[in-house]
ModelCIF file with pLDDT and N, C-alpha, C, O atoms, coordinates in Angstrom:
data_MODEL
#
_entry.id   MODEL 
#
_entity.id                         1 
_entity.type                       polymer 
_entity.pdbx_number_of_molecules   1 
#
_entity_poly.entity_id                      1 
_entity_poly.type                           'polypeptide(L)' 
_entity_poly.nstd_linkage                   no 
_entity_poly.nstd_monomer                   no 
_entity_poly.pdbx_seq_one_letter_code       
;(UNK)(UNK)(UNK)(UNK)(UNK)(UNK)(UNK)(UNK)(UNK)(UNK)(UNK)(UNK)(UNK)(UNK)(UNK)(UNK)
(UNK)(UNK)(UNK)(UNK)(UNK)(UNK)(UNK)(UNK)(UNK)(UNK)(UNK)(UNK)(UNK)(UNK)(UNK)(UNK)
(UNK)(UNK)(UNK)(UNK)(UNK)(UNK)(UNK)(UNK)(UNK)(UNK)(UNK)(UNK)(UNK)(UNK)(UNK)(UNK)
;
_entity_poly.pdbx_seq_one_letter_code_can   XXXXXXXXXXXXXXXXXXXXXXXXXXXXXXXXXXXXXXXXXXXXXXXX 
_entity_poly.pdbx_strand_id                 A 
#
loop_
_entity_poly_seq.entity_id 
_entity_poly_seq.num 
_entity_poly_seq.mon_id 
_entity_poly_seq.hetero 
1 1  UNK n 
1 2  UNK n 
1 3  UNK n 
1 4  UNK n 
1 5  UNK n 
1 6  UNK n 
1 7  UNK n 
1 8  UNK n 
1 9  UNK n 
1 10 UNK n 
1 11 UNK n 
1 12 UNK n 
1 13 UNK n 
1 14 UNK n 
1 15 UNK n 
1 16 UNK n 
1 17 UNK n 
1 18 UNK n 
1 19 UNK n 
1 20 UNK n 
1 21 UNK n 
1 22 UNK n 
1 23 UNK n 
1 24 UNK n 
1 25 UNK n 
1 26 UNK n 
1 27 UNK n 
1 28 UNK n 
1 29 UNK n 
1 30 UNK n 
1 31 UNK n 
1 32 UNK n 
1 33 UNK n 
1 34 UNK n 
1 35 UNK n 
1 36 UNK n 
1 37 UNK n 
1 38 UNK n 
1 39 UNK n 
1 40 UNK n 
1 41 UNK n 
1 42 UNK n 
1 43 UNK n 
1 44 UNK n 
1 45 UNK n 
1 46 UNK n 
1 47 UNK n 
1 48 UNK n 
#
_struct_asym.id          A 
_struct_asym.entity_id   1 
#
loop_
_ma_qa_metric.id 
_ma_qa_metric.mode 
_ma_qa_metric.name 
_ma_qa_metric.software_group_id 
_ma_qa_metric.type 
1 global pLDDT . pLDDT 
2 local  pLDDT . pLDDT 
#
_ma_qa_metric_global.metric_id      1 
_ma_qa_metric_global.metric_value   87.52 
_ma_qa_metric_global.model_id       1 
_ma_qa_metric_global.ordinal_id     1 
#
loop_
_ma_qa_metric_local.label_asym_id 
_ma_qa_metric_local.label_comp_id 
_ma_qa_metric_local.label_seq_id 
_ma_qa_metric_local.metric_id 
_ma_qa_metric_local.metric_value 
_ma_qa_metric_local.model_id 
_ma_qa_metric_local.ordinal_id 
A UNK 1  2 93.00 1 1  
A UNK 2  2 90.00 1 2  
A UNK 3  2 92.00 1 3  
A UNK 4  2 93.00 1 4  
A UNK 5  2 91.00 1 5  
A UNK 6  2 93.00 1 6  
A UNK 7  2 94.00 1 7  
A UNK 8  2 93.00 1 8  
A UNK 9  2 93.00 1 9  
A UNK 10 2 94.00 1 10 
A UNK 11 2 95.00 1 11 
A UNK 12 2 94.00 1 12 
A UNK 13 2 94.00 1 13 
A UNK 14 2 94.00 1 14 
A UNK 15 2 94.00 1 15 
A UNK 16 2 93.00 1 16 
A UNK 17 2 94.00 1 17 
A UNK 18 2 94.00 1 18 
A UNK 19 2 93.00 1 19 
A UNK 20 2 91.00 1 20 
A UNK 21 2 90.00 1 21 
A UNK 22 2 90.00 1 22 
A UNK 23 2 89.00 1 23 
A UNK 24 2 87.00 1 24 
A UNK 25 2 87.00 1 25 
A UNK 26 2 86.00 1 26 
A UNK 27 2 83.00 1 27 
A UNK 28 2 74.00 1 28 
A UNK 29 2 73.00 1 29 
A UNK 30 2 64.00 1 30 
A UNK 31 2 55.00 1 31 
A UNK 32 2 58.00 1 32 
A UNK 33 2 81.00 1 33 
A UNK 34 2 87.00 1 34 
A UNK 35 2 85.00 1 35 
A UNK 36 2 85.00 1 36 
A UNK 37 2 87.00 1 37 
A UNK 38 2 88.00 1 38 
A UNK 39 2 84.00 1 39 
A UNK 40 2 87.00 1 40 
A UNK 41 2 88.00 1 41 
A UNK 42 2 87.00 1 42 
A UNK 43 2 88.00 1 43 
A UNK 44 2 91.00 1 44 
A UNK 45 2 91.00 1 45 
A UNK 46 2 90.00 1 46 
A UNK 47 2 91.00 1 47 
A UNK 48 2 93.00 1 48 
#
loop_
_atom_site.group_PDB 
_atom_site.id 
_atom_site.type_symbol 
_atom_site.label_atom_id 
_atom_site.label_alt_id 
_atom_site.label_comp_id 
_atom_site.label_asym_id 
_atom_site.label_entity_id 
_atom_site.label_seq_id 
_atom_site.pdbx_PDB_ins_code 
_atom_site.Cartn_x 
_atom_site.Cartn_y 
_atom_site.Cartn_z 
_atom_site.occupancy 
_atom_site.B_iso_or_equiv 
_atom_site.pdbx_formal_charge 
_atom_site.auth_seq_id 
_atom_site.auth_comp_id 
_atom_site.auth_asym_id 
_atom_site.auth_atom_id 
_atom_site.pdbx_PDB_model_num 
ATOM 1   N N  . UNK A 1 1  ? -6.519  48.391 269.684 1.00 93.00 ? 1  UNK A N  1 
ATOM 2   C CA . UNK A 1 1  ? -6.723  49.664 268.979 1.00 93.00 ? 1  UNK A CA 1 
ATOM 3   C C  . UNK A 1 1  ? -6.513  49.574 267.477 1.00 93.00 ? 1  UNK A C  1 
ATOM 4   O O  . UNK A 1 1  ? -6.718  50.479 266.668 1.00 93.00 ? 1  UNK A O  1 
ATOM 5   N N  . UNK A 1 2  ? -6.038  48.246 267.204 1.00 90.00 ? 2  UNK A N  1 
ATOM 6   C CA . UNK A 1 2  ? -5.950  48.405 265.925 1.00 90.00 ? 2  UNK A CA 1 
ATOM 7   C C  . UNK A 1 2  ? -6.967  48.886 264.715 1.00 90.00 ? 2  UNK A C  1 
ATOM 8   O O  . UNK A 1 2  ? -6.721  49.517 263.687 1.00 90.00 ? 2  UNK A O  1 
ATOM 9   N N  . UNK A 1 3  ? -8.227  48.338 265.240 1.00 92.00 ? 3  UNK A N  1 
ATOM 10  C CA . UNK A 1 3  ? -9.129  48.552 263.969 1.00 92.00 ? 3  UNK A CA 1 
ATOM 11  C C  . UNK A 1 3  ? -10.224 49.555 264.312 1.00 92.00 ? 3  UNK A C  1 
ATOM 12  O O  . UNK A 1 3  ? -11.353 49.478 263.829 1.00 92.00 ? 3  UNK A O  1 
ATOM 13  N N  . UNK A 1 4  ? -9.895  50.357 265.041 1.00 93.00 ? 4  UNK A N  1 
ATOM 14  C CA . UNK A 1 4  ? -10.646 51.549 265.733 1.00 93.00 ? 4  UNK A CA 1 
ATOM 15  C C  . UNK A 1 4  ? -10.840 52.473 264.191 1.00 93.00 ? 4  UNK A C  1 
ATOM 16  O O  . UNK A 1 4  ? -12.033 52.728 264.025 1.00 93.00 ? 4  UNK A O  1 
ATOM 17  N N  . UNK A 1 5  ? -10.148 52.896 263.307 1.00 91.00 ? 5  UNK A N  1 
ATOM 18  C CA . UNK A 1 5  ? -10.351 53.802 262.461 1.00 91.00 ? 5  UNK A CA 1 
ATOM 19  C C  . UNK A 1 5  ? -11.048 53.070 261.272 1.00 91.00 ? 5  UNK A C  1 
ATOM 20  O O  . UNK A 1 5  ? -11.775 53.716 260.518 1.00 91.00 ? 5  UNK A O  1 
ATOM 21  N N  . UNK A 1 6  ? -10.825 51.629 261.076 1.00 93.00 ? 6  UNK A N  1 
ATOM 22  C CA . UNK A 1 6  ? -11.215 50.934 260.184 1.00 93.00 ? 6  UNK A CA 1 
ATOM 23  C C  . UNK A 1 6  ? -12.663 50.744 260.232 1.00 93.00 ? 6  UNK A C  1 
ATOM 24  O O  . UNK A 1 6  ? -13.379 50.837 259.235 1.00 93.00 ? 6  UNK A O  1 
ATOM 25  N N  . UNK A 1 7  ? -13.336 50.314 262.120 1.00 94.00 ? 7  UNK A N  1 
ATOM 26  C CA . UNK A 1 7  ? -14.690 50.247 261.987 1.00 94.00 ? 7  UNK A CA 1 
ATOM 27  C C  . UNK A 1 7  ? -15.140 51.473 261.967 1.00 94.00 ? 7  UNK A C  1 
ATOM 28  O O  . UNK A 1 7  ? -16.358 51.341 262.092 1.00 94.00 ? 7  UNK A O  1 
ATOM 29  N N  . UNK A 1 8  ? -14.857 52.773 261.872 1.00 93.00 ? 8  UNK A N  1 
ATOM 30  C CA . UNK A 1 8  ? -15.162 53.824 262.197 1.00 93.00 ? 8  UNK A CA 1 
ATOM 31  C C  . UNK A 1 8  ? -15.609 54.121 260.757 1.00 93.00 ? 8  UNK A C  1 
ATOM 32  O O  . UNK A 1 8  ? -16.742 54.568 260.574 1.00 93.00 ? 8  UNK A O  1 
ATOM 33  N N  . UNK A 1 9  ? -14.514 53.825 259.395 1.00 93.00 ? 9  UNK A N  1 
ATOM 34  C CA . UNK A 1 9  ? -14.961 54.159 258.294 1.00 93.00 ? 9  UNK A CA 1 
ATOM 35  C C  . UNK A 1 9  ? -15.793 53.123 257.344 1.00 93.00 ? 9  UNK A C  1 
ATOM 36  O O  . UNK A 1 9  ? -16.188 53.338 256.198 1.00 93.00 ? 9  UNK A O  1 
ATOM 37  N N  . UNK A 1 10 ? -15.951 51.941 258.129 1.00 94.00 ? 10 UNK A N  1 
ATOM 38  C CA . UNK A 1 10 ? -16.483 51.277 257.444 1.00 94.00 ? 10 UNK A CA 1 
ATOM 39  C C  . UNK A 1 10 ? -18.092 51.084 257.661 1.00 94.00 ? 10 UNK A C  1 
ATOM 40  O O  . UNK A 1 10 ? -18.796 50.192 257.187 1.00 94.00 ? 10 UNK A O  1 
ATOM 41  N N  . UNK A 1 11 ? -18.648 52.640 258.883 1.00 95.00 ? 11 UNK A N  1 
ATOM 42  C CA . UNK A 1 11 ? -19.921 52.802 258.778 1.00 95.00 ? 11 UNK A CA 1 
ATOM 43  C C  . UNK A 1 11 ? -20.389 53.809 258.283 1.00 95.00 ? 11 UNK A C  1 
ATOM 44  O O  . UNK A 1 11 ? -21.501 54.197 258.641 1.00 95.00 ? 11 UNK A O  1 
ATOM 45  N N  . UNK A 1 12 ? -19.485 54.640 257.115 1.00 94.00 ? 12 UNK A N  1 
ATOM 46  C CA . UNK A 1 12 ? -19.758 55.760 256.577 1.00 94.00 ? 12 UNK A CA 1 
ATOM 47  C C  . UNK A 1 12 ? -19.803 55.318 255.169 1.00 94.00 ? 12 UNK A C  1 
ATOM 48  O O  . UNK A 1 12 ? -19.156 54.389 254.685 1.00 94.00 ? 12 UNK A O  1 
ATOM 49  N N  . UNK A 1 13 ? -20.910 56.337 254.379 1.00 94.00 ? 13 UNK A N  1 
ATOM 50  C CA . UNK A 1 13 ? -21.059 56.270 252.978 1.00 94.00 ? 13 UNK A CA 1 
ATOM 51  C C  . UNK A 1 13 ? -19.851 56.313 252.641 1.00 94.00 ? 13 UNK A C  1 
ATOM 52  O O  . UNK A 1 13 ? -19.071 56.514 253.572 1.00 94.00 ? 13 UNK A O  1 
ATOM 53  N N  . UNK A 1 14 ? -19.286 56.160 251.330 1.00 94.00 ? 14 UNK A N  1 
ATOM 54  C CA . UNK A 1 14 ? -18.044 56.494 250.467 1.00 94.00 ? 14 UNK A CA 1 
ATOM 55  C C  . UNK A 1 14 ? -17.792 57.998 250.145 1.00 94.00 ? 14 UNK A C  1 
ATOM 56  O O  . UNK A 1 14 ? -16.659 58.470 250.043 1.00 94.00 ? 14 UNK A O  1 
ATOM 57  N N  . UNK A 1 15 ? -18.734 58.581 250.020 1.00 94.00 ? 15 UNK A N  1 
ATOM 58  C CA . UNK A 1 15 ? -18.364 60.220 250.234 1.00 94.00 ? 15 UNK A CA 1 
ATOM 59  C C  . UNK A 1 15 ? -17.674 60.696 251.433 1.00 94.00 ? 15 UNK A C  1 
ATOM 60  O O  . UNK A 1 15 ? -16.718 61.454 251.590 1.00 94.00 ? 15 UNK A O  1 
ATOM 61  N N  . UNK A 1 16 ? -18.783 59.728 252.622 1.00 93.00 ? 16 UNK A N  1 
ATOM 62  C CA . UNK A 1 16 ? -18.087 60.495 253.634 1.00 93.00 ? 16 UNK A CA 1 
ATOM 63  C C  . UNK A 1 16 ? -16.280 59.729 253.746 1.00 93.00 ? 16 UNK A C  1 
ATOM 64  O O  . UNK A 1 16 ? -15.305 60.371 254.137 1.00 93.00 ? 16 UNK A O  1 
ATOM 65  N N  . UNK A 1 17 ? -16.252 58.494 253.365 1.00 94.00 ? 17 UNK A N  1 
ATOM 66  C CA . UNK A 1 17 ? -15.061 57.977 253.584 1.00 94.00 ? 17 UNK A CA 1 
ATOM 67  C C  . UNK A 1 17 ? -13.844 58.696 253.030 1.00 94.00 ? 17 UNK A C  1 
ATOM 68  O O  . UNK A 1 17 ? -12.726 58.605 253.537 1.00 94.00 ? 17 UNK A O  1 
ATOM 69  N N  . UNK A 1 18 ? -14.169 59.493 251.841 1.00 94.00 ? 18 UNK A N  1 
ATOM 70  C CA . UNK A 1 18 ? -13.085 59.753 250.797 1.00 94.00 ? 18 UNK A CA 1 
ATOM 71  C C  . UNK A 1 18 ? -13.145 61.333 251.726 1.00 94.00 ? 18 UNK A C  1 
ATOM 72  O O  . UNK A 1 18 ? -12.164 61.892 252.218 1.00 94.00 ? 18 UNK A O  1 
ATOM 73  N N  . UNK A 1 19 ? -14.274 61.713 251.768 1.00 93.00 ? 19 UNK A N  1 
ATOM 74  C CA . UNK A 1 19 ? -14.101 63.131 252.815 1.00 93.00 ? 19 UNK A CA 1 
ATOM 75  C C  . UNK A 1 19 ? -13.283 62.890 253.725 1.00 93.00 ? 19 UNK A C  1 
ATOM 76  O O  . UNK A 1 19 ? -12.252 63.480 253.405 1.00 93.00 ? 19 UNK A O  1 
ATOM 77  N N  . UNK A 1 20 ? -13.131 62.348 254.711 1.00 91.00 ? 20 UNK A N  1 
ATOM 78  C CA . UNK A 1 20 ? -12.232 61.734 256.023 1.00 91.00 ? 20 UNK A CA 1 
ATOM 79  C C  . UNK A 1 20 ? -11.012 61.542 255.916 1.00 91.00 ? 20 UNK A C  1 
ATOM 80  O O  . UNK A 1 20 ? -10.304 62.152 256.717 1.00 91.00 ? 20 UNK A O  1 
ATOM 81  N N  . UNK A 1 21 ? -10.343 60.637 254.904 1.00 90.00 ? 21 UNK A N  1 
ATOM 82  C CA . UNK A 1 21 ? -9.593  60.241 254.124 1.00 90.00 ? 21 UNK A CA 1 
ATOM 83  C C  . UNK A 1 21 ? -8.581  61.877 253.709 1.00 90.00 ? 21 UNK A C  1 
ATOM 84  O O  . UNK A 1 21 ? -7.627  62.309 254.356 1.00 90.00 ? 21 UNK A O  1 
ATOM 85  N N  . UNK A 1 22 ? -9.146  62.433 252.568 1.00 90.00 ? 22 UNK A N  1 
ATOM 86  C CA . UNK A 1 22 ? -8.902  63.618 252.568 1.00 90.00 ? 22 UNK A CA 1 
ATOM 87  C C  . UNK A 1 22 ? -8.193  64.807 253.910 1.00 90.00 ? 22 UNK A C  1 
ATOM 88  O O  . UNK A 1 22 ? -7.114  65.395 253.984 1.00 90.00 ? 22 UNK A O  1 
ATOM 89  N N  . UNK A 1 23 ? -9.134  64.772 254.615 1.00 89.00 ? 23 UNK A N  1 
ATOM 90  C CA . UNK A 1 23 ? -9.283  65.607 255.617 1.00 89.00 ? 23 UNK A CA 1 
ATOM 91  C C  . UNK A 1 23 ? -7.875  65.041 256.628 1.00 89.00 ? 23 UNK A C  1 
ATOM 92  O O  . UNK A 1 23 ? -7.200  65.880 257.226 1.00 89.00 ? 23 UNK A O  1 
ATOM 93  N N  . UNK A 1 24 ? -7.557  63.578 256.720 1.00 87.00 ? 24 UNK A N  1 
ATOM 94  C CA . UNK A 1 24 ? -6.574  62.968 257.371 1.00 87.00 ? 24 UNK A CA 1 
ATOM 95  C C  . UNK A 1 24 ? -5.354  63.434 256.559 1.00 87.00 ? 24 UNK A C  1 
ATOM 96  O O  . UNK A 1 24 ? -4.410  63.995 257.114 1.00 87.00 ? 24 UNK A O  1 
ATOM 97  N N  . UNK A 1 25 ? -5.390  63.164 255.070 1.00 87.00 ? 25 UNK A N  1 
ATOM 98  C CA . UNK A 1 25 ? -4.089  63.334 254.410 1.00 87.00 ? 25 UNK A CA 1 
ATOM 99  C C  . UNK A 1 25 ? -3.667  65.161 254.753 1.00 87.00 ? 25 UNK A C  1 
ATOM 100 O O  . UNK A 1 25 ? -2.611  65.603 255.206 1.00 87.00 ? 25 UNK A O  1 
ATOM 101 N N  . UNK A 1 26 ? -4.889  65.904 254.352 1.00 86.00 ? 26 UNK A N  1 
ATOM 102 C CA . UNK A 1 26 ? -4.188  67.439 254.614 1.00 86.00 ? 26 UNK A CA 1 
ATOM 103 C C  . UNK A 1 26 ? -3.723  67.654 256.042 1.00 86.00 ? 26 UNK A C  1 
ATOM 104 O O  . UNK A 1 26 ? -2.767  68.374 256.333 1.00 86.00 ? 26 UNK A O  1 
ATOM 105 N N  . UNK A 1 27 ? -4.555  66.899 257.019 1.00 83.00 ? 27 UNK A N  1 
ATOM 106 C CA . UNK A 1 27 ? -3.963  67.130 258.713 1.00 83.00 ? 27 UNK A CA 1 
ATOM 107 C C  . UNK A 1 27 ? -2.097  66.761 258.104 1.00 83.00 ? 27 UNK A C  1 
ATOM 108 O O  . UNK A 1 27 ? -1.279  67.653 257.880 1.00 83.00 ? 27 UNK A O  1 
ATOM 109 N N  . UNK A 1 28 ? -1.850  65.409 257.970 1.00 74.00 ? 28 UNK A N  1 
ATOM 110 C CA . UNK A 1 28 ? -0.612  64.878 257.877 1.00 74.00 ? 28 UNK A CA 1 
ATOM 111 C C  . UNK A 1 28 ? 0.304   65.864 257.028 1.00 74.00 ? 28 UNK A C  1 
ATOM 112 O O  . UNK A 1 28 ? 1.493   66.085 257.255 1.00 74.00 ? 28 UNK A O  1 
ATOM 113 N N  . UNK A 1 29 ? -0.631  66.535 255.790 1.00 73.00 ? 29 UNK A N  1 
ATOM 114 C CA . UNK A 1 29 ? 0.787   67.519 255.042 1.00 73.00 ? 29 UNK A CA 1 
ATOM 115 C C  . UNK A 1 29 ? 0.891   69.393 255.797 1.00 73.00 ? 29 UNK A C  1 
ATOM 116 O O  . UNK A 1 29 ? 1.552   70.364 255.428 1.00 73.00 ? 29 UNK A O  1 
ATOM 117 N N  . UNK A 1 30 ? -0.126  69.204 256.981 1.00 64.00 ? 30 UNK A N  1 
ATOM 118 C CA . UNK A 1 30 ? -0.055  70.603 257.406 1.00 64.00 ? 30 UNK A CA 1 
ATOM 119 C C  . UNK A 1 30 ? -0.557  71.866 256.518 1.00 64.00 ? 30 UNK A C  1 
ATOM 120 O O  . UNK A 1 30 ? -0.186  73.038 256.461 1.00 64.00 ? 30 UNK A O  1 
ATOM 121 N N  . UNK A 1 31 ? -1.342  71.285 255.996 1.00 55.00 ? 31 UNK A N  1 
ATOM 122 C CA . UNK A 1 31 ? -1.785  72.722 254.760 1.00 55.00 ? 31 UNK A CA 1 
ATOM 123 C C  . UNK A 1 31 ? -3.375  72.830 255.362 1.00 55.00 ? 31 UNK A C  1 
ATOM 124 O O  . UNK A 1 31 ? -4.172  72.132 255.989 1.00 55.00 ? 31 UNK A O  1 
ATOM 125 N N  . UNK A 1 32 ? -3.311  73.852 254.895 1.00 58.00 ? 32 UNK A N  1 
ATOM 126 C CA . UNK A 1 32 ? -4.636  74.427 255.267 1.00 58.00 ? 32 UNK A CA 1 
ATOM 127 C C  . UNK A 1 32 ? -4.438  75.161 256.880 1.00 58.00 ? 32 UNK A C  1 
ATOM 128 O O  . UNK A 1 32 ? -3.387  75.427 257.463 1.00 58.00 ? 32 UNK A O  1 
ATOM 129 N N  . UNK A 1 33 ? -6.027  75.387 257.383 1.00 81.00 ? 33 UNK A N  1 
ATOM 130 C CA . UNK A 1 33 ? -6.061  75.686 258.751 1.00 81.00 ? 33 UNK A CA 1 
ATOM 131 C C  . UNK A 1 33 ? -6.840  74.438 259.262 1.00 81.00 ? 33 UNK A C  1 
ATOM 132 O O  . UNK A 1 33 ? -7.977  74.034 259.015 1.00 81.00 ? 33 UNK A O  1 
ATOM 133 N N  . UNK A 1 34 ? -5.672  73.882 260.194 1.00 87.00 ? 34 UNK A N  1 
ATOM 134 C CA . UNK A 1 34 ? -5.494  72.542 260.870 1.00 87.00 ? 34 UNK A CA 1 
ATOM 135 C C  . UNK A 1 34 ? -6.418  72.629 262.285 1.00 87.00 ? 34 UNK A C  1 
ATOM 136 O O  . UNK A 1 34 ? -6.278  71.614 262.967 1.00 87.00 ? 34 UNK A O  1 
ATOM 137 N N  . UNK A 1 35 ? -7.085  73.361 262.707 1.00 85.00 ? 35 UNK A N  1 
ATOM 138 C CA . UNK A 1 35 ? -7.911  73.603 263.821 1.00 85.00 ? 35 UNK A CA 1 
ATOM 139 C C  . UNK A 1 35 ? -9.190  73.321 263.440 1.00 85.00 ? 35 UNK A C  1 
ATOM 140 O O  . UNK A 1 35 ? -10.045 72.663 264.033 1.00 85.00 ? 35 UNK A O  1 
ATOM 141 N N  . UNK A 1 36 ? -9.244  74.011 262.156 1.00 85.00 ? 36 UNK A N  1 
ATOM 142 C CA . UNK A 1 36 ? -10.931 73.707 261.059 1.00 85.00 ? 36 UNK A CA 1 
ATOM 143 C C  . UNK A 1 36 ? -10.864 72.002 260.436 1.00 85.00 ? 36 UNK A C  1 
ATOM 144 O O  . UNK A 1 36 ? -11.710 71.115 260.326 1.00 85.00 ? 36 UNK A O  1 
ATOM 145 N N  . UNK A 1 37 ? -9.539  72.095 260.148 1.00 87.00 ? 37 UNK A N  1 
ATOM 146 C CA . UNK A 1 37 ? -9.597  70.669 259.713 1.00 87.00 ? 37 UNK A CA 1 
ATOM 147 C C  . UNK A 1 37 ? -9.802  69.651 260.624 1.00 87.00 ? 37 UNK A C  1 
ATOM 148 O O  . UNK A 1 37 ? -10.428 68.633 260.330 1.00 87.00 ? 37 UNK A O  1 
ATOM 149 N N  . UNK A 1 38 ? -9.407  69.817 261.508 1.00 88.00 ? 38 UNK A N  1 
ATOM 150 C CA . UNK A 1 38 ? -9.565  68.948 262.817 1.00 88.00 ? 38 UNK A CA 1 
ATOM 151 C C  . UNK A 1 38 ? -11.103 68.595 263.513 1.00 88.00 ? 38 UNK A C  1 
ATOM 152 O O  . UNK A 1 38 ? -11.671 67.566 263.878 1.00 88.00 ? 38 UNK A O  1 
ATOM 153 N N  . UNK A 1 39 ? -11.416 69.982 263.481 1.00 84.00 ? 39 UNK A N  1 
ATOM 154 C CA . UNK A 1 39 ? -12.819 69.697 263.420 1.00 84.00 ? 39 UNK A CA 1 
ATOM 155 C C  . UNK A 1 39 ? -13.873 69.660 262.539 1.00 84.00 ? 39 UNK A C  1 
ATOM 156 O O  . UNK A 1 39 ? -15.029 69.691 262.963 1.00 84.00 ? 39 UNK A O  1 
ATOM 157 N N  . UNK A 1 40 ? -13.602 69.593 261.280 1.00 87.00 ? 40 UNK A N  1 
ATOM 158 C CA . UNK A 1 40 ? -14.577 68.526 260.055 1.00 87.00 ? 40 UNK A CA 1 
ATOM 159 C C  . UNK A 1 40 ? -14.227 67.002 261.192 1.00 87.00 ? 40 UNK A C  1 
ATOM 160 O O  . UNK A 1 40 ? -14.906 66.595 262.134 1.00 87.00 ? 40 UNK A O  1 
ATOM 161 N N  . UNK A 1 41 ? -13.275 66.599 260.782 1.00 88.00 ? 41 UNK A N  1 
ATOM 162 C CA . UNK A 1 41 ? -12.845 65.668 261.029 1.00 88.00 ? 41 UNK A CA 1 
ATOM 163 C C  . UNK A 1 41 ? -14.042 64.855 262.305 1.00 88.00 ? 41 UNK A C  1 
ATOM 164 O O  . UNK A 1 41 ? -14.912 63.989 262.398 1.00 88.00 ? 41 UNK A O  1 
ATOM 165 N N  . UNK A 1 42 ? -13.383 65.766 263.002 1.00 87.00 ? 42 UNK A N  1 
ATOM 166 C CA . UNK A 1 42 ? -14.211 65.149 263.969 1.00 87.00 ? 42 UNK A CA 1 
ATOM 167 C C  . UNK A 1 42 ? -15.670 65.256 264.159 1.00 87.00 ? 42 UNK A C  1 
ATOM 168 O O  . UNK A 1 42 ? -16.193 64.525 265.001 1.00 87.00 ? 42 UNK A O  1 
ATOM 169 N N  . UNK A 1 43 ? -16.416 66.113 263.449 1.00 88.00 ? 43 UNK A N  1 
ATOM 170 C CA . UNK A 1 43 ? -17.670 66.120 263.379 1.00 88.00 ? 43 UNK A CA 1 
ATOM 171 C C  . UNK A 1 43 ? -18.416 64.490 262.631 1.00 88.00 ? 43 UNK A C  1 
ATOM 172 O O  . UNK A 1 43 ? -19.504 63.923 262.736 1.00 88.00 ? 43 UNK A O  1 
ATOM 173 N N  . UNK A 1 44 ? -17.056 64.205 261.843 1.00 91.00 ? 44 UNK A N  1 
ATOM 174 C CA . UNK A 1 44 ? -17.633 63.383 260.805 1.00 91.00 ? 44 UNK A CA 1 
ATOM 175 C C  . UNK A 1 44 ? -17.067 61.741 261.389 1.00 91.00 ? 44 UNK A C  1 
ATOM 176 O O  . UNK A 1 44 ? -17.600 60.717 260.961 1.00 91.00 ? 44 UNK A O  1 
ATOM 177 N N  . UNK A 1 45 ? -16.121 61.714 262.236 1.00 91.00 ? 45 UNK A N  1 
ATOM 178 C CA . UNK A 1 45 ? -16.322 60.564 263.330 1.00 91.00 ? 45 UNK A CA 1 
ATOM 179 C C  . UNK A 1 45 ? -17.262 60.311 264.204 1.00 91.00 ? 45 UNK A C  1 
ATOM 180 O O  . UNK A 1 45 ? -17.502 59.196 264.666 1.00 91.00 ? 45 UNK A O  1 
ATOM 181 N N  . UNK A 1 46 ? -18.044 61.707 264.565 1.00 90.00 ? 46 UNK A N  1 
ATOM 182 C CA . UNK A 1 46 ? -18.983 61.394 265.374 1.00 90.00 ? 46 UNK A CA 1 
ATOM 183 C C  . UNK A 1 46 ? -19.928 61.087 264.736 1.00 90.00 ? 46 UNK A C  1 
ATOM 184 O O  . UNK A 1 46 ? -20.570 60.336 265.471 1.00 90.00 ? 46 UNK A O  1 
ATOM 185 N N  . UNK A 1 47 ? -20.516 61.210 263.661 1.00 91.00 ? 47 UNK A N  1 
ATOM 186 C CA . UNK A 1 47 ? -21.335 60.552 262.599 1.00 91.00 ? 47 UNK A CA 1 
ATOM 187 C C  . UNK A 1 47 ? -21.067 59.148 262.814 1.00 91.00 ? 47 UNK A C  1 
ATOM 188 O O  . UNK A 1 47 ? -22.066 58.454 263.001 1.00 91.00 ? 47 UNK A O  1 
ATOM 189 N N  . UNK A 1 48 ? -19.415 58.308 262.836 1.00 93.00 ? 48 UNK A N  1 
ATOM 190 C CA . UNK A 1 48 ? -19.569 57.023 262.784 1.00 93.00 ? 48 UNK A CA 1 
ATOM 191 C C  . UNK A 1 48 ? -19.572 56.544 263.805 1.00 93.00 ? 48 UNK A C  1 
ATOM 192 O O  . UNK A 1 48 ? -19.709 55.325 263.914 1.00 93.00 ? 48 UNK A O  1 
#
């Protein structure tokens, strides 16, 4: 399981990477609404 998130971002443009990226750090500080965030998120894994 180690490199599950690594190949995941390493088939996305750099927008989308820094989007993802983003979207991971606000899940981790709890800000925002974490249900919406969750699902960007995951819309944009299923992209990779």
């Amino acid at each position: 399981a180690e490199n599950i998130m690594k190949t995941s971002l390493s088939r996305l443009p750099p927008e989308k990477q820094n989007e993802l990226n983003e979207l991971m750090a606000k899940l981790d500080d709890a800000s925002g609404d974490s249900d919406e965030l969750f699902h960007k998120l995951g819309n944009i894994l299923k992209e990779a």
